[in-house]
Protein backbone atom coordinates (compact mmCIF):
# COMPACT_ATOMS: atom_id res chain seq x y z
CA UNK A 1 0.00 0.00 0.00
CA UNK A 2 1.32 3.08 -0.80
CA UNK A 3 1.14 6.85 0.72
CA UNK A 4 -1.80 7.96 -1.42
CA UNK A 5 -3.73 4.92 -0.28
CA UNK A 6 -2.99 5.25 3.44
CA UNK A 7 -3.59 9.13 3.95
CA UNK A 8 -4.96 10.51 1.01
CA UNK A 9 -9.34 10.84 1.67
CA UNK A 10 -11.54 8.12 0.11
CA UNK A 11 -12.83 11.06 -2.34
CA UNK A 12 -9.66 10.42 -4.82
CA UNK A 13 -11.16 9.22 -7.94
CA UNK A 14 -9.25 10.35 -11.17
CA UNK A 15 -6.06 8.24 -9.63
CA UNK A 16 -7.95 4.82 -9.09
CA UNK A 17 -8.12 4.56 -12.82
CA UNK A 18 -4.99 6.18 -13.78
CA UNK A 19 -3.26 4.66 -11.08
CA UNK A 20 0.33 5.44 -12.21
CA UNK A 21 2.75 7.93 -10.35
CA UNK A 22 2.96 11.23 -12.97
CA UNK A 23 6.02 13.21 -12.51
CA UNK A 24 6.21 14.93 -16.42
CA UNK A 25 3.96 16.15 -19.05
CA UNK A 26 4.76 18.21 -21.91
CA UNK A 27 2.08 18.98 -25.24
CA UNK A 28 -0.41 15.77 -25.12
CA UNK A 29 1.89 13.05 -23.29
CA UNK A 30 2.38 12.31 -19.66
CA UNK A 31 5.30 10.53 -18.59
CA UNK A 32 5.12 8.72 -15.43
CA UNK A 33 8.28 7.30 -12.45
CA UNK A 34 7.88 4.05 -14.05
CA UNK A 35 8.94 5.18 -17.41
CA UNK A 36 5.78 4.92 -19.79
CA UNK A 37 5.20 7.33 -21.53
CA UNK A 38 0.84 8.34 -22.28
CA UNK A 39 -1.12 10.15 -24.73
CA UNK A 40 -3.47 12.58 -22.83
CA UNK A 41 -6.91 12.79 -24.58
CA UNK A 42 -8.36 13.89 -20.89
CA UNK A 43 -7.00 17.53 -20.53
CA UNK A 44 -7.34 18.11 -16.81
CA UNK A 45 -11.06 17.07 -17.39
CA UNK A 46 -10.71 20.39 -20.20
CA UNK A 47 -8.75 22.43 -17.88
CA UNK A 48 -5.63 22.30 -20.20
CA UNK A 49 -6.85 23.30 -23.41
CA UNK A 50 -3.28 24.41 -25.29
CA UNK A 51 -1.41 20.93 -23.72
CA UNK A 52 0.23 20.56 -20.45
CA UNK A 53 3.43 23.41 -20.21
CA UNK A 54 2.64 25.01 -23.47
CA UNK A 55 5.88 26.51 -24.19
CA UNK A 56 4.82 30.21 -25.26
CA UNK A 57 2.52 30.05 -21.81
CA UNK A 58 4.87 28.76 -19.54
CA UNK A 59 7.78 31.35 -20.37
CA UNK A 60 5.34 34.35 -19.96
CA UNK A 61 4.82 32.85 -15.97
CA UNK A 62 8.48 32.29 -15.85
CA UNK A 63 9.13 35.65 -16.44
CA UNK A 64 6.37 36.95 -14.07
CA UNK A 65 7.78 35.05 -11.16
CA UNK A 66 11.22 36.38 -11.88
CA UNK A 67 10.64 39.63 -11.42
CA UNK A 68 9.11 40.00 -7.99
CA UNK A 69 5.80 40.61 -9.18
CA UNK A 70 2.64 40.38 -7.38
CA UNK A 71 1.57 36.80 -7.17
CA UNK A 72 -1.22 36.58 -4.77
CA UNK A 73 -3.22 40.22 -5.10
CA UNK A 74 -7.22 39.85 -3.35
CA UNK A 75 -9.19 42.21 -5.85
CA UNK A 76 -6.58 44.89 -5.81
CA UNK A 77 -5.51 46.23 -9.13
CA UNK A 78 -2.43 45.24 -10.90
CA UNK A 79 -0.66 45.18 -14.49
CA UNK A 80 -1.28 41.57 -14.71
CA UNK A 81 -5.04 41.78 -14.27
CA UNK A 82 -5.27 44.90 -16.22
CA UNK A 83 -3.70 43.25 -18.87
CA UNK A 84 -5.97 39.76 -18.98
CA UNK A 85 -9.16 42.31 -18.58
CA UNK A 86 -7.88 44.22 -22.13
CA UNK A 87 -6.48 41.37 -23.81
CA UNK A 88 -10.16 38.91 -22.71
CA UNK A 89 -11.92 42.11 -24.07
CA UNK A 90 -9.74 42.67 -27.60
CA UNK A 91 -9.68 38.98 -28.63
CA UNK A 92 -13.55 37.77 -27.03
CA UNK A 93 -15.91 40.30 -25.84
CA UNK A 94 -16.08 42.90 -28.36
CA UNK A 95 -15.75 40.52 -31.68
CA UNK A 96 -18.64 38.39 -29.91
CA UNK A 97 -20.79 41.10 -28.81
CA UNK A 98 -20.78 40.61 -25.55
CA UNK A 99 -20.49 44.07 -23.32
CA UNK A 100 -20.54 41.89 -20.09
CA UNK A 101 -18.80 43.08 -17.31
CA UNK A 102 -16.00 40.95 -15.25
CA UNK A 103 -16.58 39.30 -12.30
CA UNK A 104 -12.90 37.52 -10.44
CA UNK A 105 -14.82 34.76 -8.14
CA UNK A 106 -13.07 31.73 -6.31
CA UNK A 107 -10.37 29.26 -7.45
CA UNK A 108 -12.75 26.92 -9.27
CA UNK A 109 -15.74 26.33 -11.83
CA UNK A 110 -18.11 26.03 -9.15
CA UNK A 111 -17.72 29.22 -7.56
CA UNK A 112 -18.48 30.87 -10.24
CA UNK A 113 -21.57 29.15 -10.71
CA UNK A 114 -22.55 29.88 -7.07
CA UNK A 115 -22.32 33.48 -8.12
CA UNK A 116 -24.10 33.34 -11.01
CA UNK A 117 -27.26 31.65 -9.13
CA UNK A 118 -26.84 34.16 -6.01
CA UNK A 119 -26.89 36.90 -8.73
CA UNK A 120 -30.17 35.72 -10.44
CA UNK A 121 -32.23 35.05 -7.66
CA UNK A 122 -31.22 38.72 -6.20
CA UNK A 123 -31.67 40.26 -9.00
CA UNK A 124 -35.17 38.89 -10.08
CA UNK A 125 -36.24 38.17 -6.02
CA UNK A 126 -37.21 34.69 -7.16
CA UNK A 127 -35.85 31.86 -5.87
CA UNK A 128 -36.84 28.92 -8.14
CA UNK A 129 -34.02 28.19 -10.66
CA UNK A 130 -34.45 25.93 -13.75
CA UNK A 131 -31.50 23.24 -14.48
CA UNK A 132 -32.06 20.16 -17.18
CA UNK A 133 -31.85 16.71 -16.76
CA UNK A 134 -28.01 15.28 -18.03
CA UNK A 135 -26.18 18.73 -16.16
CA UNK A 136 -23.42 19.17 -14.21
CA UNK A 137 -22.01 22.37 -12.73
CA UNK A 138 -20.37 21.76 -9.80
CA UNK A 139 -19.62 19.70 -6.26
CA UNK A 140 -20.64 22.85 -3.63
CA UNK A 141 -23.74 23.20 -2.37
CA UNK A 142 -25.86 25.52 -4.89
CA UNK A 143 -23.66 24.22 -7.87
CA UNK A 144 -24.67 20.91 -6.93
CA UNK A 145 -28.29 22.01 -6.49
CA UNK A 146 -28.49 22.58 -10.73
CA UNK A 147 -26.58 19.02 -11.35
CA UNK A 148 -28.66 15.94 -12.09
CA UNK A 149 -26.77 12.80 -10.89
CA UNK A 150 -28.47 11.70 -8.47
CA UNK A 151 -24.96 10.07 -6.80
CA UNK A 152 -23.34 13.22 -6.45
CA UNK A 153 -26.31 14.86 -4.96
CA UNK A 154 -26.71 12.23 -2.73
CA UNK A 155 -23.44 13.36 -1.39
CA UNK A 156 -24.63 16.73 -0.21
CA UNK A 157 -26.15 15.43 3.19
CA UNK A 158 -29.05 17.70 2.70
CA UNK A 159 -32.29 18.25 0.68
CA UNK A 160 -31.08 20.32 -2.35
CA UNK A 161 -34.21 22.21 -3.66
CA UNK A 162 -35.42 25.49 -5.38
CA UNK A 163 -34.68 24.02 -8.32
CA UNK A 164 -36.61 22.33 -11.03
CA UNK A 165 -35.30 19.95 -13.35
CA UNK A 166 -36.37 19.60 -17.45
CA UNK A 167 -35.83 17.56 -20.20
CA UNK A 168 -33.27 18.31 -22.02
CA UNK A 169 -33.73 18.58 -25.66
CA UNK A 170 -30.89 15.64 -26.97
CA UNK A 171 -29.99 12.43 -26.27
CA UNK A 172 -32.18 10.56 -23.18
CA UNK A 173 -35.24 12.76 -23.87
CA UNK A 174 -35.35 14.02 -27.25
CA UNK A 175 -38.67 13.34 -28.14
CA UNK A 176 -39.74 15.70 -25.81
CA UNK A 177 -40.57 19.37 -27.41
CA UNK A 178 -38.78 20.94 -24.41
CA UNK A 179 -39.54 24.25 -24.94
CA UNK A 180 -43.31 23.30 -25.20
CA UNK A 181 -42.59 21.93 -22.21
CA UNK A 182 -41.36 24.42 -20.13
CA UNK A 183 -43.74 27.22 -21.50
CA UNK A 184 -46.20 25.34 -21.32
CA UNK A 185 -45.34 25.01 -17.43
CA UNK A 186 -44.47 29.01 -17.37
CA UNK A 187 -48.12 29.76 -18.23
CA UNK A 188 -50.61 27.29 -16.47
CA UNK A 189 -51.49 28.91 -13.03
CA UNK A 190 -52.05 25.67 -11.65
CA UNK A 191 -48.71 23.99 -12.81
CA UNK A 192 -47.35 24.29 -9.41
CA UNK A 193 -43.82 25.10 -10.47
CA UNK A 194 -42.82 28.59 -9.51
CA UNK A 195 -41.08 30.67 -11.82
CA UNK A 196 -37.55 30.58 -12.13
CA UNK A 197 -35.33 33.50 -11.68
CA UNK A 198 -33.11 31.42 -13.73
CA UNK A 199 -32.29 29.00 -16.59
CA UNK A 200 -28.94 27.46 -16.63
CA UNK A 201 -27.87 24.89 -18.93
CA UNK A 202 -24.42 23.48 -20.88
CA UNK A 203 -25.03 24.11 -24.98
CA UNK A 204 -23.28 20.71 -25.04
CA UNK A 205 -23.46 18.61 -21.72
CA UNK A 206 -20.25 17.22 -20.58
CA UNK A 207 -20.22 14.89 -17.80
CA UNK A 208 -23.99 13.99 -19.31
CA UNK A 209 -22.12 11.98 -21.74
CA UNK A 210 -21.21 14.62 -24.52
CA UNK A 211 -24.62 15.45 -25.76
CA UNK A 212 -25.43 18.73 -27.97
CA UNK A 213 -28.56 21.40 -28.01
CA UNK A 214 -29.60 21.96 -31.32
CA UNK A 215 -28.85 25.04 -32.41
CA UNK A 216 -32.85 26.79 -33.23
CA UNK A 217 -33.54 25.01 -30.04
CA UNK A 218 -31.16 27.52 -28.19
CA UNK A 219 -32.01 30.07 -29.72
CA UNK A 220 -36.01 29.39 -28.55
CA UNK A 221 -34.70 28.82 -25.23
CA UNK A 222 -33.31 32.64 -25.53
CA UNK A 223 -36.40 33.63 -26.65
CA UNK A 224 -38.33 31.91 -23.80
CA UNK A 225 -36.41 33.52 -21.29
CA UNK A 226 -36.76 37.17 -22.95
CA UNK A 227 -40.74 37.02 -22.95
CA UNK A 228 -40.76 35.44 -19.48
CA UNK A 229 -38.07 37.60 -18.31
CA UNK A 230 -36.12 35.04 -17.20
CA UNK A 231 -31.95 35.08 -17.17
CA UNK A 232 -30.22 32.68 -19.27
CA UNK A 233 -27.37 31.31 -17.86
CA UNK A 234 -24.73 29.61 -19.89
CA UNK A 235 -22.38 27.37 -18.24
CA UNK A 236 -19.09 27.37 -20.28
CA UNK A 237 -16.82 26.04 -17.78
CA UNK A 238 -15.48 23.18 -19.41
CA UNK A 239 -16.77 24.07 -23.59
CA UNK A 240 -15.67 27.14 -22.97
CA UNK A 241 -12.01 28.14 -24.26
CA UNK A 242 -12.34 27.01 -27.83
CA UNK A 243 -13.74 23.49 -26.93
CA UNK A 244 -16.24 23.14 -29.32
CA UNK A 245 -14.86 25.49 -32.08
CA UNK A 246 -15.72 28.97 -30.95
CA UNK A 247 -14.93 30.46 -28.16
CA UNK A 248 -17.73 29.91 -26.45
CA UNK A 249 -19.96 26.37 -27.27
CA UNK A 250 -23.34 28.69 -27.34
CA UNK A 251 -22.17 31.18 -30.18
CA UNK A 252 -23.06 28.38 -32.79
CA UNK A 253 -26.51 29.84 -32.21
CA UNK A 254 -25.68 33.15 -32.14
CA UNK A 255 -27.15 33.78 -28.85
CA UNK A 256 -26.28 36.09 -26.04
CA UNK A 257 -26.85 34.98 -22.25
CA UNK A 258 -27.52 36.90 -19.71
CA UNK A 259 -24.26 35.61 -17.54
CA UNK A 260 -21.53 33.11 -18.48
CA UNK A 261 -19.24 30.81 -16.54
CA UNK A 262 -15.79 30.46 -17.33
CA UNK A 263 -13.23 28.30 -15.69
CA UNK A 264 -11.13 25.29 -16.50
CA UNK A 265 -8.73 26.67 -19.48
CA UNK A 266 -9.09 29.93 -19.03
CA UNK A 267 -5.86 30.82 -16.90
CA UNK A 268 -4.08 28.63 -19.95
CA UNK A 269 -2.01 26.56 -18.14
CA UNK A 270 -3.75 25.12 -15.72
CA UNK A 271 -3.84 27.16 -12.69
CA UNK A 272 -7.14 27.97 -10.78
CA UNK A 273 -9.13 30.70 -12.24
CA UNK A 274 -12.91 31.59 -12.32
CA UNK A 275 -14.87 34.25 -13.96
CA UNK A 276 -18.63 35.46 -14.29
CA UNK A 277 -19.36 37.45 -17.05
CA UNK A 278 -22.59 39.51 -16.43
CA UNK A 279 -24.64 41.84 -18.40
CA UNK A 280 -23.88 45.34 -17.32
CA UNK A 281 -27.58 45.80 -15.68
CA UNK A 282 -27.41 42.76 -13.88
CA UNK A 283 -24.35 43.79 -11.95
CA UNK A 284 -26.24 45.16 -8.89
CA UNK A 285 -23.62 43.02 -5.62
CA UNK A 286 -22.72 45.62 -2.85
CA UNK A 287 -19.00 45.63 -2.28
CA UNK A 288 -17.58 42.14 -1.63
CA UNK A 289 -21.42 40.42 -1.27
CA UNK A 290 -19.31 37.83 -3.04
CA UNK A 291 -15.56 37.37 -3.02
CA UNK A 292 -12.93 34.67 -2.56
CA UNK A 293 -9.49 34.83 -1.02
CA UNK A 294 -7.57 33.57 -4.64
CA UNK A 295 -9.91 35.58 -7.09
CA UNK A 296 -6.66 37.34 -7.49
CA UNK A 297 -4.77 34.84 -9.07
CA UNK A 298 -1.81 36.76 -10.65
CA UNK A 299 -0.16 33.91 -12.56
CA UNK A 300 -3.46 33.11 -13.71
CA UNK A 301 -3.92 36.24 -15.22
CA UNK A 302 -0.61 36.60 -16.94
CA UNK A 303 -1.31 32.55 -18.10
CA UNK A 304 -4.69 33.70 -19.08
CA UNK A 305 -3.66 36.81 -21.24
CA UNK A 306 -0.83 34.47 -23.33
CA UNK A 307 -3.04 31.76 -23.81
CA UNK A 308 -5.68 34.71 -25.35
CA UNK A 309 -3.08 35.60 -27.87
CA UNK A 310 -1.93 31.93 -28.47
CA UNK A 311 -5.51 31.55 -29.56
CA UNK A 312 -5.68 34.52 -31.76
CA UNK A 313 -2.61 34.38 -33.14
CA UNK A 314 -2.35 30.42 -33.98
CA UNK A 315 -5.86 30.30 -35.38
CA UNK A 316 -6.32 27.54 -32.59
CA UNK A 317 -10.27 27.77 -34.19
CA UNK A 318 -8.92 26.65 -37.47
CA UNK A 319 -7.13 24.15 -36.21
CA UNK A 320 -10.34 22.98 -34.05
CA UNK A 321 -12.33 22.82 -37.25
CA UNK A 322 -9.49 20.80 -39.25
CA UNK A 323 -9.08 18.10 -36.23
CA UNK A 324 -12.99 17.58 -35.53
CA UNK A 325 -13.37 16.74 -39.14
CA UNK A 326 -10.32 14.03 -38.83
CA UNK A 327 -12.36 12.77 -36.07
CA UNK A 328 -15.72 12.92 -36.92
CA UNK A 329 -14.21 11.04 -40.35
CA UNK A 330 -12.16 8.38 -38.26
CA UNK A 331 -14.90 7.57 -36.28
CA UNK A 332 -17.57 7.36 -39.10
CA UNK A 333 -14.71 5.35 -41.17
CA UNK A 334 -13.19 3.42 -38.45
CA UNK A 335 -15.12 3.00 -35.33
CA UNK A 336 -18.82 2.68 -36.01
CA UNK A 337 -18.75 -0.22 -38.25
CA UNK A 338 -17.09 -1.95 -35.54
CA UNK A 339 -20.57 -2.71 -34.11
CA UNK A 340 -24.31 -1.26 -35.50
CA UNK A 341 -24.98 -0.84 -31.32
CA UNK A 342 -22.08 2.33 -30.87
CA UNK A 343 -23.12 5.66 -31.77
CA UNK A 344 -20.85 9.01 -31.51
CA UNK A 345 -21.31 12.11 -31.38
CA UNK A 346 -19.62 15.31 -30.57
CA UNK A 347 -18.26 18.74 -32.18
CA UNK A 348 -14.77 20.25 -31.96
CA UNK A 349 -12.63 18.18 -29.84
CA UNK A 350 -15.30 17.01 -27.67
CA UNK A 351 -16.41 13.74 -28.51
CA UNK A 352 -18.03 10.72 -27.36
CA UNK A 353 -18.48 6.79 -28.05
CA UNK A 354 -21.58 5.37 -26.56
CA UNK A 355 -21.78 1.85 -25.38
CA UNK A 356 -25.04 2.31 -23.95
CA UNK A 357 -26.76 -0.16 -26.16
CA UNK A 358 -24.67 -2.68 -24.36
CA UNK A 359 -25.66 -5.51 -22.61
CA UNK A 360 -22.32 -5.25 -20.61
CA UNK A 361 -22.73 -2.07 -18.61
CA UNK A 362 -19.04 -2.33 -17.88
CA UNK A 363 -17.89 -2.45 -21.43
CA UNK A 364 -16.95 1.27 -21.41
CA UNK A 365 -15.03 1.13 -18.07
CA UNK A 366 -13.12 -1.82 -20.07
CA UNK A 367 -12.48 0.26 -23.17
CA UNK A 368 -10.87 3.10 -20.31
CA UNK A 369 -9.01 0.00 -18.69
CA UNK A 370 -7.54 -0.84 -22.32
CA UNK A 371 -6.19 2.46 -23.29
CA UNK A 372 -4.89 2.98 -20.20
CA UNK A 373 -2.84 0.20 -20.18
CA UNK A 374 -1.52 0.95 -23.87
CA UNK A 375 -0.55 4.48 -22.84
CA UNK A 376 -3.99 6.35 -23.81
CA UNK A 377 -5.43 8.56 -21.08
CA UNK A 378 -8.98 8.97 -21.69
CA UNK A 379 -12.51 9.11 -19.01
CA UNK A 380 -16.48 7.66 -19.05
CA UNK A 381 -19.40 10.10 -19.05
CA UNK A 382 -22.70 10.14 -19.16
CA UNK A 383 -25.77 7.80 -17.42
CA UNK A 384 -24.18 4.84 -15.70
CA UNK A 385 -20.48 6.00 -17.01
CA UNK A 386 -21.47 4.47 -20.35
CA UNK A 387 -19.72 6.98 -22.47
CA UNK A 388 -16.19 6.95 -23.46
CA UNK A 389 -15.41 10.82 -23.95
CA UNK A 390 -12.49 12.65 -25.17
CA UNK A 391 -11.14 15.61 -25.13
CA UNK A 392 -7.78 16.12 -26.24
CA UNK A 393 -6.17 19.27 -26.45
CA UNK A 394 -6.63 21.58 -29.43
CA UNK A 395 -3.19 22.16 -29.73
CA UNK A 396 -2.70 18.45 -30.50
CA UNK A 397 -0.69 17.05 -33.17
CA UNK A 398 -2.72 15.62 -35.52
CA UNK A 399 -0.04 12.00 -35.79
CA UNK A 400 -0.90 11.88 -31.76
CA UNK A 401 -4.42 12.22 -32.31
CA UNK A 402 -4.56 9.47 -34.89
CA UNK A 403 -2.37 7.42 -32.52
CA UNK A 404 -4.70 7.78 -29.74
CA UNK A 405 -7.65 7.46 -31.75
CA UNK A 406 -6.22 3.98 -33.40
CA UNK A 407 -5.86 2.48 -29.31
CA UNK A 408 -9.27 3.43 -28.72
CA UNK A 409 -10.42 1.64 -31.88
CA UNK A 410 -8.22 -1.56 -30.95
CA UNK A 411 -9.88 -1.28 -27.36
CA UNK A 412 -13.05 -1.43 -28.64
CA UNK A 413 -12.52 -4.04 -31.19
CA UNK A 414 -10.40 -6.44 -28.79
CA UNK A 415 -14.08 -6.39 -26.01
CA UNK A 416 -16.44 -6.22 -29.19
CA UNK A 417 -15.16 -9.24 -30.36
CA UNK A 418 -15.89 -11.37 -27.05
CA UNK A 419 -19.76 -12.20 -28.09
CA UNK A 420 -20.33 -12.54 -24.39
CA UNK A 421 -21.09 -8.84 -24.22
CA UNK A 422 -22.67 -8.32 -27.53
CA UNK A 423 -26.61 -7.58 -26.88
């Protein structure tokens, strides 16, 4: 038994199936004490978008810490935040039309999540919020409140309410006219579901097994929202960052939310970094009515203001749009006549292989096994962790992509071909 195992919590999870001791990573491999070497197609669960120590990121840091700068800052201002705050403007904001202000909240995702929910239900004095069935937005309490698995609520220890869960409009449900649905629910007096000061949703939901709105379907749920004066929040934590080809996954519709969510890749690099981007009238908090020791993450900022530019400047959204059509060719080509029962889907370089139509509900924790073992890094999403998903970075080389796609298409051929688990 080792350390980790004797006085690390029970909560670990990522290391019981990647079990290895990392002590290197550079672009999209991991190198480990033992000497193998692994092709990352996990990303920090999408937290390192441009690779692990992307070069032109990393130096900027270096030279940060050198000079005696401010590392650790509160809300006060500094050259490093002033810079991310023009830079975040220049390259996003203005060329998407978005003239939302800045809010700096915690370390992580979640916080800013917690935010934007505190911030809808003061601003409309509602307290119902409305979350869909497949989310995830967080582990704290509120975040938690919006996300659907019923294991990881189960973990709160408490009754998680004023909130009401719908369909959503892919995947497990999508038969259901959704936004029938849910005005049909906004206008019947006797519905018995209180209006929500809120609607928060992924465009593409993540953990829910990599499943995508349709586009005219967001942009009805925008125009729900506006005639029931409703905010629409978009939770870009982990899509955000170029994910899904654009910056942000819901400006395939060319929609607008009210507040969005950013976290993950934004600081670049990896570091821990929040923001909530509001809509100038919503921003009505009172001086520190929410704040967080580390929402002054210097490092962050100056990671956060290369990576910006490395996006620009690289055409990282060309390169997005050239390696989701390798992969959305490999897996038509290579993968899905493996089996009539798998089905992908995904856009950008978020994708995902359903096993679901499995008789072997552990096929997919198999496939993970597989790769794993021959040095392919990869997680399960969705209902009952039936979804291999991947998410390499976008700054991937197209020969390592290939590679890693060609050991997930051995894994599933190698369990495929045991007719013990074929339906």
């Amino acid at each position: 038994m080792n350390i980790f195992e004797i006085l690390e919590s029970n909560v670990r999870s990522y290391c019981r199936t990647f079990p290895d001791v990392f002590c290197a990573a550079k672009g999209s491999m991991m190198y480990s004490e033992s000497g193998k070497e692994y092709i990352d197609f996990l990303s920090g669960a999408g937290a390192l978008n441009y690779g692990h120590n992307n070069e032109f990121i990393k130096q900027r840091i270096l030279t940060y810490i050198s000079s005696d700068n401010i590392i650790h800052g509160l809300d006060i201002h500094t050259p490093a935040k002033r810079e991310f705050i023009d830079k975040l403007s220049e390259i996003v904001l203005k060329p998407g039309n978005l003239n939302h202000k800045i809010q700096f909240c915690g370390p992580t995702g979640t916080n800013a999540v917690e935010a934007a929910l505190k911030l809808a239900r003061k601003v409309k004095k509602r307290t119902n919020v409305f979350a869909f069935m497949g989310s995830f937005h967080g582990m704290s309490l509120g975040s938690l409140s919006v996300s659907s698995n019923i294991s990881d609520r189960e973990g709160a220890g408490q009754p998680l309410g004023n909130v009401t869960f719908m369909p959503f409009p892919s995947g497990f449900m999508s038969n259901i006219d959704t936004i029938g649905y849910i005005e049909a629910i906004l206008s019947d007096d006797h519905s018995g579901i209180e209006k929500p000061a809120a609607i928060i949703l992924e465009t593409v939901q993540g953990e829910g097994g990599v499943v995508e709105a349709p586009v005219e379907w967001l942009r009805n749920l925008r125009i729900l929202c506006d005639r029931h004066e409703i905010l629409l929040i978009c939770d870009e934590i982990q899509t955000g960052c170029g994910r899904t080809g654009p910056f942000f996954s819901f400006q395939r519709a060319g929609i607008i939310p009210d507040m969005i969510t950013v976290s993950k890749s934004i600081s670049g690099i990896g570091l821990p970094m929040s923001l909530l981007l509001i809509k100038p009238e919503l921003d009505i908090w009172k001086p520190a009515e929410h704040n967080g020791t580390f929402r002054g993450n210097q490092l962050a900022f100056v990671g956060g203001t290369a990576a910006l530019e490395l996006s620009k400047y690289e055409n990282l959204q060309g390169q997005v749009k050239l390696k989701e059509s390798f992969i959305k060719r490999y897996f038509e080509q290579e993968i899905l006549p493996i089996s009539k029962n798998l089905k992908v889907r995904g856009l950008g370089m978020m994708w995902g292989i359903d096993f679901s139509l499995f008789s072997r509900k552990d096929i997919s924790k198999k496939i993970v096994s597989y790769c794993y073992e021959n040095g392919l890094i990869i997680e399960r999403a969705g209902r009952n962790g039936s979804v291999v998903k991947l998410m390499p970075a976008l700054t991937v080389e197209i020969e390592l992509l290939e590679k890693g796609c060609s050991i997930i298409k051995k894994a599933i051929t190698e369990h495929i071909n045991r007719r013990t688990i074929l339906k």
